[in-house]
Structure formats: C-alpha cells, structure tokens
PDB file of N, CA and C in Angstrom:
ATOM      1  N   UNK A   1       9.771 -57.655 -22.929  1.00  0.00           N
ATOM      2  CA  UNK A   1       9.078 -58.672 -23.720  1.00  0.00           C
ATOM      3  C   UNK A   1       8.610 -59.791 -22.802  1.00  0.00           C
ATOM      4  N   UNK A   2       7.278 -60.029 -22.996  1.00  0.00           N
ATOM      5  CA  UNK A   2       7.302 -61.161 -22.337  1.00  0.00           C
ATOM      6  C   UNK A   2       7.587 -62.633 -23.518  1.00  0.00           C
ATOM      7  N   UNK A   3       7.177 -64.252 -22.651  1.00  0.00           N
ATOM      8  CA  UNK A   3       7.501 -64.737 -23.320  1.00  0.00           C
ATOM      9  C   UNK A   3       6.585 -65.423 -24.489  1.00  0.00           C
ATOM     10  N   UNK A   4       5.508 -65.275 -24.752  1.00  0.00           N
ATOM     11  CA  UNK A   4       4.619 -64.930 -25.967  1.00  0.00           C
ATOM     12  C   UNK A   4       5.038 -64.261 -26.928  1.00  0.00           C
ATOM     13  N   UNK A   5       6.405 -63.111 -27.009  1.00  0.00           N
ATOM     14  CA  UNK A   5       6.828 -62.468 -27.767  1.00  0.00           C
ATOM     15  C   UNK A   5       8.281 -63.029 -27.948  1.00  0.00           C
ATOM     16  N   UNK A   6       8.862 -63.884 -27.404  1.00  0.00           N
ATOM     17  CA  UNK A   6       9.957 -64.419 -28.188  1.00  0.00           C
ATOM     18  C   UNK A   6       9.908 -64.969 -29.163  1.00  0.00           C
ATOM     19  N   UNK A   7      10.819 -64.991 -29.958  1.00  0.00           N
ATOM     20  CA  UNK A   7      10.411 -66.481 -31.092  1.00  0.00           C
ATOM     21  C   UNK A   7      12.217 -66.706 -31.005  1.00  0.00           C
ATOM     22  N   UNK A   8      11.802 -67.764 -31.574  1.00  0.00           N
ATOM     23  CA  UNK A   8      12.996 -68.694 -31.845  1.00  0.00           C
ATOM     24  C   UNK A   8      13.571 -68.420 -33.215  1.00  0.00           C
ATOM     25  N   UNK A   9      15.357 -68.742 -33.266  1.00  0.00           N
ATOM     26  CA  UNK A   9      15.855 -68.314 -33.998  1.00  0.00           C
ATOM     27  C   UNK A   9      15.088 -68.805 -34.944  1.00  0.00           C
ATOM     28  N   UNK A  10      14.296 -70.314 -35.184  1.00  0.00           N
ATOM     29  CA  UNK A  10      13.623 -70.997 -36.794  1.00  0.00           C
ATOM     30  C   UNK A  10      12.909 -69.889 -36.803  1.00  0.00           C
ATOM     31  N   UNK A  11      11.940 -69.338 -35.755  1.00  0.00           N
ATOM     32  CA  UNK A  11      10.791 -68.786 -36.343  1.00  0.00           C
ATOM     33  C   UNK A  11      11.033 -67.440 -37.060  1.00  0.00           C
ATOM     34  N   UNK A  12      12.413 -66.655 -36.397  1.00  0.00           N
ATOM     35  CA  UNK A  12      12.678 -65.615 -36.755  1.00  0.00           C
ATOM     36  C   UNK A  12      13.258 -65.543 -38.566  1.00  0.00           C
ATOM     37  N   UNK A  13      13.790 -67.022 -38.434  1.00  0.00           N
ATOM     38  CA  UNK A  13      14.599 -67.225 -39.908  1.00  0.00           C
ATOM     39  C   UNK A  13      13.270 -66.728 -40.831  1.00  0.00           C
ATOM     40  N   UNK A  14      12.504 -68.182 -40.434  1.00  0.00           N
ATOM     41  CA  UNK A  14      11.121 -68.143 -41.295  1.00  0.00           C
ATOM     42  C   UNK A  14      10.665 -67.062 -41.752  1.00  0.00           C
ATOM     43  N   UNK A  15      10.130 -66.317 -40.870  1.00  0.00           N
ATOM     44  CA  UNK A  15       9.654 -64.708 -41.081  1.00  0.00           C
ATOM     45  C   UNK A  15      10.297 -63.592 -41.717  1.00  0.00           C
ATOM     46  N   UNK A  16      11.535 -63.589 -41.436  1.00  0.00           N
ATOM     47  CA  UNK A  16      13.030 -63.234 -42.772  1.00  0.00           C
ATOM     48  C   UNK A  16      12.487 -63.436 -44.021  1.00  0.00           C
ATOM     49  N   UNK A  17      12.655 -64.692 -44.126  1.00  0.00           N
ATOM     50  CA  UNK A  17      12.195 -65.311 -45.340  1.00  0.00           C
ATOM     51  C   UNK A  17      11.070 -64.470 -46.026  1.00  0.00           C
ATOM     52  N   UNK A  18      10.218 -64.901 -45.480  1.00  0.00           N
ATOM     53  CA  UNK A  18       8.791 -64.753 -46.355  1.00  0.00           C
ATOM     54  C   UNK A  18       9.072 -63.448 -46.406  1.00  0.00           C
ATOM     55  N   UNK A  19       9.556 -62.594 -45.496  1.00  0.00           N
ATOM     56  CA  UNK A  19       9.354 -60.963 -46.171  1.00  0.00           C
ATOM     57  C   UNK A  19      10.689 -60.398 -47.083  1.00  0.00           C
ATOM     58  N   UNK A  20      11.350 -61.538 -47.214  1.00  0.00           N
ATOM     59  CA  UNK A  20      12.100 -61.545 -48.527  1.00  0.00           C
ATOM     60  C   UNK A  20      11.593 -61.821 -50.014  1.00  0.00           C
ATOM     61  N   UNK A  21      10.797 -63.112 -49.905  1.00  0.00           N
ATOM     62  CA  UNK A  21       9.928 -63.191 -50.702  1.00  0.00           C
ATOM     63  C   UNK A  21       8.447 -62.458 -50.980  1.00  0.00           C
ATOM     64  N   UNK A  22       8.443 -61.660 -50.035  1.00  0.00           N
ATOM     65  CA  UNK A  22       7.169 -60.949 -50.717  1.00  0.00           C
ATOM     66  C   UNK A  22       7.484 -59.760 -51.206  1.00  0.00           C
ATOM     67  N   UNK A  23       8.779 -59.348 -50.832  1.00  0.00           N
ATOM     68  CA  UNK A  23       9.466 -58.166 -51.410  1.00  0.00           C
ATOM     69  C   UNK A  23      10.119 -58.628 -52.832  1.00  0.00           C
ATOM     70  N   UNK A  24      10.473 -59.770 -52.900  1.00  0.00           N
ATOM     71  CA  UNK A  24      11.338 -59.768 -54.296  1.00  0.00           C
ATOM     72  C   UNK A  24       9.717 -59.895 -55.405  1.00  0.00           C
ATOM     73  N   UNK A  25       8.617 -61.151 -54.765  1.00  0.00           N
ATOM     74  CA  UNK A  25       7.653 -60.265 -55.357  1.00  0.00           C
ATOM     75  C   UNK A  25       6.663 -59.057 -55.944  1.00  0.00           C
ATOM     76  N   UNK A  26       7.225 -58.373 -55.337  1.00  0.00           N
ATOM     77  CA  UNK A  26       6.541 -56.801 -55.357  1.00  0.00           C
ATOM     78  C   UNK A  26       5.340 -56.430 -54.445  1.00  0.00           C
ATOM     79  N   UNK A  27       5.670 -57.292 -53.549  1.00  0.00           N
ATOM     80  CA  UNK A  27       4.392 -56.983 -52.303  1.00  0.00           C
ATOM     81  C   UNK A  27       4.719 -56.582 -51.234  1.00  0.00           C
ATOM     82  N   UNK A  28       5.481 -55.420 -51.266  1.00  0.00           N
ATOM     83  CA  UNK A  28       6.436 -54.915 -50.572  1.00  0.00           C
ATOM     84  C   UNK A  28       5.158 -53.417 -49.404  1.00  0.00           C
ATOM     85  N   UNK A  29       5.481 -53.653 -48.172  1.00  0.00           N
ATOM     86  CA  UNK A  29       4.392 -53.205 -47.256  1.00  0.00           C
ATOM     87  C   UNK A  29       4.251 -51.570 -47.953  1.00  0.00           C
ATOM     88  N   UNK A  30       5.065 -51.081 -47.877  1.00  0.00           N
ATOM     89  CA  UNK A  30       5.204 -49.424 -48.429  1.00  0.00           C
ATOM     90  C   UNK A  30       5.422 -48.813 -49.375  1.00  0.00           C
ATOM     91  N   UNK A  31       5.050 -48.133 -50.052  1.00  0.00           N
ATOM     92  CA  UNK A  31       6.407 -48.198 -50.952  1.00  0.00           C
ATOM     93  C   UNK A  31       5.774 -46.089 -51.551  1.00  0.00           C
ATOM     94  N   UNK A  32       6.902 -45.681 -51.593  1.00  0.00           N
ATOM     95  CA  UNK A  32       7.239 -44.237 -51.459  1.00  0.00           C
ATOM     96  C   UNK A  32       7.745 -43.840 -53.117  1.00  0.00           C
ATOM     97  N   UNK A  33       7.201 -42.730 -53.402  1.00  0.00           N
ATOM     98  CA  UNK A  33       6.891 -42.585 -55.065  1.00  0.00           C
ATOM     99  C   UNK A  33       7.519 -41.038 -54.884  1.00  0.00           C
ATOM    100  N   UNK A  34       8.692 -40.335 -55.198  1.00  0.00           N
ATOM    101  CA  UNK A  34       9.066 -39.343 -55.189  1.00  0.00           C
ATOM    102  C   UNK A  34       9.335 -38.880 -56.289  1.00  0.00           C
ATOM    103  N   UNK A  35       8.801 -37.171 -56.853  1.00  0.00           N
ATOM    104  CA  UNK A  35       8.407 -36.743 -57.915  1.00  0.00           C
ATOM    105  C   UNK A  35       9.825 -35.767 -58.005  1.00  0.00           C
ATOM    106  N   UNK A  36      10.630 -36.105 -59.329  1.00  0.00           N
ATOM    107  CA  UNK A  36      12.119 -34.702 -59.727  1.00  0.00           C
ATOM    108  C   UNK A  36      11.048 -33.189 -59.117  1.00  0.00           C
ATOM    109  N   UNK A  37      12.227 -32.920 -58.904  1.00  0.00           N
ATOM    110  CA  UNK A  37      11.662 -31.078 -59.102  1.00  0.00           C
ATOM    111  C   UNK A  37      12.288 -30.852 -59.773  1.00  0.00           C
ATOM    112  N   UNK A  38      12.488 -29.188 -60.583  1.00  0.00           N
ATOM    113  CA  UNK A  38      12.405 -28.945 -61.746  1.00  0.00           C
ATOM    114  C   UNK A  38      13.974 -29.070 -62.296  1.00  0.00           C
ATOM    115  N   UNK A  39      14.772 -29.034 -61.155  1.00  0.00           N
ATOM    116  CA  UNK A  39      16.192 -29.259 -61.537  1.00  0.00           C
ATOM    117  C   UNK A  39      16.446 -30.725 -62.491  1.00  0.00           C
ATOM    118  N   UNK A  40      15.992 -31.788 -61.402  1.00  0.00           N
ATOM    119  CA  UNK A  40      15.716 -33.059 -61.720  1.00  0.00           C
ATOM    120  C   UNK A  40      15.202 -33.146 -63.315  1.00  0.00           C
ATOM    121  N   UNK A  41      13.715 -32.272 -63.210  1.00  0.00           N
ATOM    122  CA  UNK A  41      12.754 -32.776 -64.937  1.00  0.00           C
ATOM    123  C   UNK A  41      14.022 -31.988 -65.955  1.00  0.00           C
ATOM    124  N   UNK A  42      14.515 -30.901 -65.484  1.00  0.00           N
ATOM    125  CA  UNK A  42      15.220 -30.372 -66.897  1.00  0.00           C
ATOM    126  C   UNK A  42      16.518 -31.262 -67.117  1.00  0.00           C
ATOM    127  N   UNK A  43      17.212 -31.869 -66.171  1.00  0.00           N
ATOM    128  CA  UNK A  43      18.295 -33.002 -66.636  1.00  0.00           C
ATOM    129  C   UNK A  43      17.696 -34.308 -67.409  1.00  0.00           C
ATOM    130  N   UNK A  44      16.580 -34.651 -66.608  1.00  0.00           N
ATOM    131  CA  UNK A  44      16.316 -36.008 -67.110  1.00  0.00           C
ATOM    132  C   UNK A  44      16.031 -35.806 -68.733  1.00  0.00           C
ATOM    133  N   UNK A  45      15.093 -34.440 -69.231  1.00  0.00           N
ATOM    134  CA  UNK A  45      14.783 -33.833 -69.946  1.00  0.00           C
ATOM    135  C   UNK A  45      16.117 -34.085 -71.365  1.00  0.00           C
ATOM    136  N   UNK A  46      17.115 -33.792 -70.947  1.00  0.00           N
ATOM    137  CA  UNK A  46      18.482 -33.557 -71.438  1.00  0.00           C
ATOM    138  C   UNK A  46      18.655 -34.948 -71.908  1.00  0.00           C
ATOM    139  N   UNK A  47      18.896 -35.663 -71.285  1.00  0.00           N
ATOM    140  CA  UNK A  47      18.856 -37.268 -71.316  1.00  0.00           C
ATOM    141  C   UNK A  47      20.987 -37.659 -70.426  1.00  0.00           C
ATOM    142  N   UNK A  48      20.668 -36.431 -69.810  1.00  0.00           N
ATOM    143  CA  UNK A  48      22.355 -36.349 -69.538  1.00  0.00           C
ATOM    144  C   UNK A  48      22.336 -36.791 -68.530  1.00  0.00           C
ATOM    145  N   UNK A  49      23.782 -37.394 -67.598  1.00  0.00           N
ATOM    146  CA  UNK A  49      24.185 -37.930 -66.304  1.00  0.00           C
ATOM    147  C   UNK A  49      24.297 -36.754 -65.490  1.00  0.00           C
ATOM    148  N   UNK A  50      23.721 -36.825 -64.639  1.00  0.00           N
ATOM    149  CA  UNK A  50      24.393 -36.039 -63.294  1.00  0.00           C
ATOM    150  C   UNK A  50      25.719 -35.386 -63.894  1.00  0.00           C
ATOM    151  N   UNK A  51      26.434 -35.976 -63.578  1.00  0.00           N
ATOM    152  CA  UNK A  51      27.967 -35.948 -64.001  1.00  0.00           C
ATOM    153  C   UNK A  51      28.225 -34.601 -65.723  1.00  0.00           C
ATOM    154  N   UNK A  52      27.406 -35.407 -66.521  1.00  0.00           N
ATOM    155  CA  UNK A  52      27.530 -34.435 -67.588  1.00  0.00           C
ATOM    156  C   UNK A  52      26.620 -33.005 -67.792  1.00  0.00           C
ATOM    157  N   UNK A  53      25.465 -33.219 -67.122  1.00  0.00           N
ATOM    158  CA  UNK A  53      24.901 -32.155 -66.964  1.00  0.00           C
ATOM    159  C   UNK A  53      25.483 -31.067 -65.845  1.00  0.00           C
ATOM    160  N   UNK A  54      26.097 -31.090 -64.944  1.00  0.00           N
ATOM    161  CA  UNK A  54      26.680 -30.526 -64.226  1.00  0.00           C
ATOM    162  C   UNK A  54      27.836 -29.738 -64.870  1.00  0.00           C
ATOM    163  N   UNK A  55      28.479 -30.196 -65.422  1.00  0.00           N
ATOM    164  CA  UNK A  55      29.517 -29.765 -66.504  1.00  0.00           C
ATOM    165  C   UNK A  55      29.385 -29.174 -67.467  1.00  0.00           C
ATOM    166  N   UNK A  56      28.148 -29.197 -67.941  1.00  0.00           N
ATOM    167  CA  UNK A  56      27.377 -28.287 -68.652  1.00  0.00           C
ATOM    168  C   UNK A  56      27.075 -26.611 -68.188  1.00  0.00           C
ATOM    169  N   UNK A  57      26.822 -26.876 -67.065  1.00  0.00           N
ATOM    170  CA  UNK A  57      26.663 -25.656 -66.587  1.00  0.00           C
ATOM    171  C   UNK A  57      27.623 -25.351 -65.481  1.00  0.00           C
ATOM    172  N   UNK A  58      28.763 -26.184 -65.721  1.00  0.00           N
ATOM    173  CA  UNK A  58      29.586 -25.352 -64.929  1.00  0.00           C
ATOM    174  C   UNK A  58      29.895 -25.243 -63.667  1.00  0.00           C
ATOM    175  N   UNK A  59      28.949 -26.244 -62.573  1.00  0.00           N
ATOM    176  CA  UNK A  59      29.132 -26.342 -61.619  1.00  0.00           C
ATOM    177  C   UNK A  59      29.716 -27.799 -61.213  1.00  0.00           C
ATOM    178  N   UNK A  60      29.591 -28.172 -59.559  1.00  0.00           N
ATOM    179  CA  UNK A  60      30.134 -29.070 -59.342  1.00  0.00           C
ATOM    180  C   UNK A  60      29.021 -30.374 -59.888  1.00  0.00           C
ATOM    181  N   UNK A  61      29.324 -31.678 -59.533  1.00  0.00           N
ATOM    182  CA  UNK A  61      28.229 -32.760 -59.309  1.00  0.00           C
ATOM    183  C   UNK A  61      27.733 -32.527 -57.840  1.00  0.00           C
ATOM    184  N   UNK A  62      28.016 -32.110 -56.815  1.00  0.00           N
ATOM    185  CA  UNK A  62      27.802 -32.270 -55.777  1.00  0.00           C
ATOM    186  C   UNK A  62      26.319 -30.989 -55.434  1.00  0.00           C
ATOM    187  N   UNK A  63      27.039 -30.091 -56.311  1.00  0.00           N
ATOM    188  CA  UNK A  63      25.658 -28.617 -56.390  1.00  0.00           C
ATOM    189  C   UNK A  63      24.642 -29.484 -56.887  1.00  0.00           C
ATOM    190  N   UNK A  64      24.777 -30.132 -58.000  1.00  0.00           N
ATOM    191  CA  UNK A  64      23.867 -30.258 -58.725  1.00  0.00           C
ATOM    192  C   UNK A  64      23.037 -31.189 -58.018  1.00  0.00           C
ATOM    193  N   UNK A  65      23.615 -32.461 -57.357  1.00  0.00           N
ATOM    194  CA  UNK A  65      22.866 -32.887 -56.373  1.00  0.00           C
ATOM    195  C   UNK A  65      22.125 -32.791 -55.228  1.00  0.00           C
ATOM    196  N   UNK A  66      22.708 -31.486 -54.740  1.00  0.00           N
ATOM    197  CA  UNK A  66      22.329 -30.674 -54.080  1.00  0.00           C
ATOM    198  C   UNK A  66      21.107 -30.114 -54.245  1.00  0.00           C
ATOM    199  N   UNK A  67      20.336 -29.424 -55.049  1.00  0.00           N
ATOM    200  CA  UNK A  67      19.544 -28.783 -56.232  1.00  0.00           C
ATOM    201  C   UNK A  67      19.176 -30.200 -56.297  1.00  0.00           C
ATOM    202  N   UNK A  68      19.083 -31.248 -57.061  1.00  0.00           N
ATOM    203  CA  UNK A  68      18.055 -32.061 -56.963  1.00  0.00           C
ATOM    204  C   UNK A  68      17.426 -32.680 -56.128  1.00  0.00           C
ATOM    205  N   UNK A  69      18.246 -32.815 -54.828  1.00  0.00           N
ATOM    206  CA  UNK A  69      17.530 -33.189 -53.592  1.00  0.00           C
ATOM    207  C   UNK A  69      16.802 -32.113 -52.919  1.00  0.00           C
ATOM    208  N   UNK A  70      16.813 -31.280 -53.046  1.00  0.00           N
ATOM    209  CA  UNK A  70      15.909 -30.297 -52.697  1.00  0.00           C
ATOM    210  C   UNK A  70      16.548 -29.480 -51.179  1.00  0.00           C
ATOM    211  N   UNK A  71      17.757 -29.917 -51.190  1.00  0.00           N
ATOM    212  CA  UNK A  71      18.443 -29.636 -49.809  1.00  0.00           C
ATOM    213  C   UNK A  71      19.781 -27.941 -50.084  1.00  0.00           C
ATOM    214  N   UNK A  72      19.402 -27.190 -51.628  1.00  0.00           N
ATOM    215  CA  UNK A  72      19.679 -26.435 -51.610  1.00  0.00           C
ATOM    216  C   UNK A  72      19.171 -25.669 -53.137  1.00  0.00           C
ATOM    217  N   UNK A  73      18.982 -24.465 -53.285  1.00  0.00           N
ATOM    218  CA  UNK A  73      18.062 -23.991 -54.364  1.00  0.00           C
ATOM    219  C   UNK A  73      19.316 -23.384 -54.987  1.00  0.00           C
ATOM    220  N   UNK A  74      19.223 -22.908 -57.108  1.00  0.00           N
ATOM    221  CA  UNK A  74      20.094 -22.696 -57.563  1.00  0.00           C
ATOM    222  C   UNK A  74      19.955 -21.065 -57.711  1.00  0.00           C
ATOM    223  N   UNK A  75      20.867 -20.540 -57.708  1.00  0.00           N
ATOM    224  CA  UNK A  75      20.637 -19.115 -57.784  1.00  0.00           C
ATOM    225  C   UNK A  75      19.785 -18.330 -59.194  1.00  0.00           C
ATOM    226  N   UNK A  76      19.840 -17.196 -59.718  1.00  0.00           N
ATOM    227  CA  UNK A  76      19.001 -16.715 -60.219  1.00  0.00           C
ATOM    228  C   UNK A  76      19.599 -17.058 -61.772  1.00  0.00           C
ATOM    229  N   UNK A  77      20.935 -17.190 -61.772  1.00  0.00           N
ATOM    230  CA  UNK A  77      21.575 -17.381 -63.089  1.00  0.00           C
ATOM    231  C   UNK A  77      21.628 -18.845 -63.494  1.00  0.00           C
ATOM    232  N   UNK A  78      21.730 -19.619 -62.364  1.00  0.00           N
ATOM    233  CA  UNK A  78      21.524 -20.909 -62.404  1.00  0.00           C
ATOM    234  C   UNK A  78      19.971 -21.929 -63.013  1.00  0.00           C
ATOM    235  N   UNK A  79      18.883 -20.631 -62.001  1.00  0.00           N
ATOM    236  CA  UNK A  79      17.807 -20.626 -62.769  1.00  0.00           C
ATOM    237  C   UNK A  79      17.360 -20.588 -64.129  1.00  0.00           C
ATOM    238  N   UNK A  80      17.915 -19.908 -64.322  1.00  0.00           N
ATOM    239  CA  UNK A  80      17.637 -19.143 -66.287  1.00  0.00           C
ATOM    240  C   UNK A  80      18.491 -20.287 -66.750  1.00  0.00           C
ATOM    241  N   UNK A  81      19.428 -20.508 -66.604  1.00  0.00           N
ATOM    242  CA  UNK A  81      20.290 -21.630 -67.501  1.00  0.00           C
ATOM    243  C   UNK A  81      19.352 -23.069 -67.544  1.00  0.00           C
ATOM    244  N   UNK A  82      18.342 -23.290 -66.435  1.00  0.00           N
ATOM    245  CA  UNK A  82      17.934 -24.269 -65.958  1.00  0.00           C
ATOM    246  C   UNK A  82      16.831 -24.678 -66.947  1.00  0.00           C
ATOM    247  N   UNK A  83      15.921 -23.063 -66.698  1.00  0.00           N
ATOM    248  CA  UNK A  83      14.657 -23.376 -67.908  1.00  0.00           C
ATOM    249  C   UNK A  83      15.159 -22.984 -68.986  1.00  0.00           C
ATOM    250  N   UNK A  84      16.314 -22.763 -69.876  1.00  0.00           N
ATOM    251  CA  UNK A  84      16.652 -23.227 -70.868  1.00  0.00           C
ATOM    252  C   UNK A  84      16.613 -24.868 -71.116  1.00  0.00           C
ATOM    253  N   UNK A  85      17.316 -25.242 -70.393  1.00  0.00           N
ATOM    254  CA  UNK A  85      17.561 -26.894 -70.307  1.00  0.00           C
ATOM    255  C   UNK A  85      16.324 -27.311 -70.314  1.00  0.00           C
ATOM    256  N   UNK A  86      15.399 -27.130 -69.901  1.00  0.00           N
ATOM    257  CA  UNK A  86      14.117 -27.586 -69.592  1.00  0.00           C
ATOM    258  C   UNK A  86      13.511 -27.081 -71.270  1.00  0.00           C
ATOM    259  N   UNK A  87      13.492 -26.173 -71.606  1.00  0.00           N
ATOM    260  CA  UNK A  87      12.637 -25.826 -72.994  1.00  0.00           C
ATOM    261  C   UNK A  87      13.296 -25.901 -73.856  1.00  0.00           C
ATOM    262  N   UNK A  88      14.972 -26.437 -74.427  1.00  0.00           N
ATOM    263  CA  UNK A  88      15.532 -26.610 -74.943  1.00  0.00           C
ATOM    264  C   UNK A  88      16.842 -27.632 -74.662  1.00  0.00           C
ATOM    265  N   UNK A  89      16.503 -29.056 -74.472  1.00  0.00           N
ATOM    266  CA  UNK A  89      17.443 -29.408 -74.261  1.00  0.00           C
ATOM    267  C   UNK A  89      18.708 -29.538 -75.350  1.00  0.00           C
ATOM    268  N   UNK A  90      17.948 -29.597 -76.220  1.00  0.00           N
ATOM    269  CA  UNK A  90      18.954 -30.113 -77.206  1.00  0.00           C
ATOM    270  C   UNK A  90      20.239 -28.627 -77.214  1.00  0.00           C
ATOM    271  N   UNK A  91      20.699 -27.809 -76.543  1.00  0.00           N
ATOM    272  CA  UNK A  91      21.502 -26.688 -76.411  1.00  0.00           C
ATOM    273  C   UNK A  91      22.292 -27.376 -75.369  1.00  0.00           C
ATOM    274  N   UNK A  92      21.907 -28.052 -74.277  1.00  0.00           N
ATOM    275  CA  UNK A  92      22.604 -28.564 -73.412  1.00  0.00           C
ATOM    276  C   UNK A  92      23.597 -29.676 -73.469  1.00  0.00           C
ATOM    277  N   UNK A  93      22.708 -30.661 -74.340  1.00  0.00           N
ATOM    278  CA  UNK A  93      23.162 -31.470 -75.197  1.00  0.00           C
ATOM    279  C   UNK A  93      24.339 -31.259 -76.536  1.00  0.00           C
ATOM    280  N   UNK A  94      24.359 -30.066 -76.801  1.00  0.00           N
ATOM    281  CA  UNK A  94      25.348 -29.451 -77.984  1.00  0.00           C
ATOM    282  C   UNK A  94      26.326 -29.194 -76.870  1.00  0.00           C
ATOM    283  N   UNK A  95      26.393 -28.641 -76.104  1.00  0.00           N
ATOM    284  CA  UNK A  95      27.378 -27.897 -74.959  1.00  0.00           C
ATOM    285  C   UNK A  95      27.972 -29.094 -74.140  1.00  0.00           C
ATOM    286  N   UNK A  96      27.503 -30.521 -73.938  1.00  0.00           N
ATOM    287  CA  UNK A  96      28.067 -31.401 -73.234  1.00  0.00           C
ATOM    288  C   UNK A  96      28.964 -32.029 -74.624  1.00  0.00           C
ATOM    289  N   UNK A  97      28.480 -32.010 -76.168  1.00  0.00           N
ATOM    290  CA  UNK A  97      29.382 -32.460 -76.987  1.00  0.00           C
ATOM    291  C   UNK A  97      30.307 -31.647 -77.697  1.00  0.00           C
ATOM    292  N   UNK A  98      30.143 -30.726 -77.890  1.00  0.00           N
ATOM    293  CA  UNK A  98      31.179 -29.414 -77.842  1.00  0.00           C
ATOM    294  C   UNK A  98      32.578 -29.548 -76.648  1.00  0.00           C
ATOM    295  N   UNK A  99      31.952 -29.888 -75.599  1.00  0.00           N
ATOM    296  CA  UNK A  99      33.120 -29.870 -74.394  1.00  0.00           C
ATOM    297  C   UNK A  99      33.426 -31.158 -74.349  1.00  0.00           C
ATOM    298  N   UNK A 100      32.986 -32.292 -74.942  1.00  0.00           N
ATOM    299  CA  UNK A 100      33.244 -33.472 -75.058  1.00  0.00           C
ATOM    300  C   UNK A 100      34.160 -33.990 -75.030  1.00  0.00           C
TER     301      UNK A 100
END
C-alpha cells in the first residue's frame, strides 16, 4: 500500500458507517436471489418445518437439508414420496398430525 491508500482509523470508522447505513437501508451493493428446488417447493408447499417435514417421511433433518441444498439428491422412493408432497400436500400434513 502506498500512502494515498491508508486511511485513518476516523476515516475507516466513517466508511463502516455509511455502509451500515446503506445496508440497513436496502441499498445493499449485491444482493443474490436463490430459487427452492423441488425438494424445497414441495415442503414450503406443505407449509411444514424442516424438522416436521422430515419426519414425515422418515428421514433425518440433516438428509432433508441435504436435498434442499442441492449438495445431495433423494433416491427414487424418496422421489415419489416427494411429488406426492408437492401435488398433495395436504397427505403430508395429515401424516405430520397423525404422528403428532
């Protein structure tokens, strides 16, 4: 660095600042918009928690998170149970209050 590129602790505060405030405003430099995949749309679908939808079908929370981050796919039986949930939630929803 040379010294044109230092700043001083005020100036550094300052600049903190304002990009605190332009973030709590919503003028935030980036901002990244990530779409469920289908694991994701058929829970949200459900209106169930992580937690209860997982239990629904029987697996862990951790699969299921798994499967929604996209960092592992559900098998073929997992599938079919899935687009049920997706075209019928209200079955998923009976099965989380049934086991209730």
């Amino acid at each position: 660095m040379n010294k044109s590129q230092i700043m001083s602790g005020e100036e550094l505060g300052e600049k903190l600042l304002l990009s605190v405030r332009e973030m709590q405003a919503g003028n935030a430099a980036r901002t990244t918009k990530v779409e469920p995949n289908d694991v994701a749309k058929a829970r949200l679908k459900t209106g169930l928690s992580q937690t209860q939808f997982a239990s629904a079908l029987q697996i862990s929370a951790r699969t299921l998170q798994e499967w929604e981050q996209g960092r592992r796919q559900p098998s073929g039986a997992a599938k079919a149970l899935i687009n049920i949930a997706f075209r019928h939630p209200e079955v998923i929803q009976e099965e989380v209050q049934a086991n209730g």
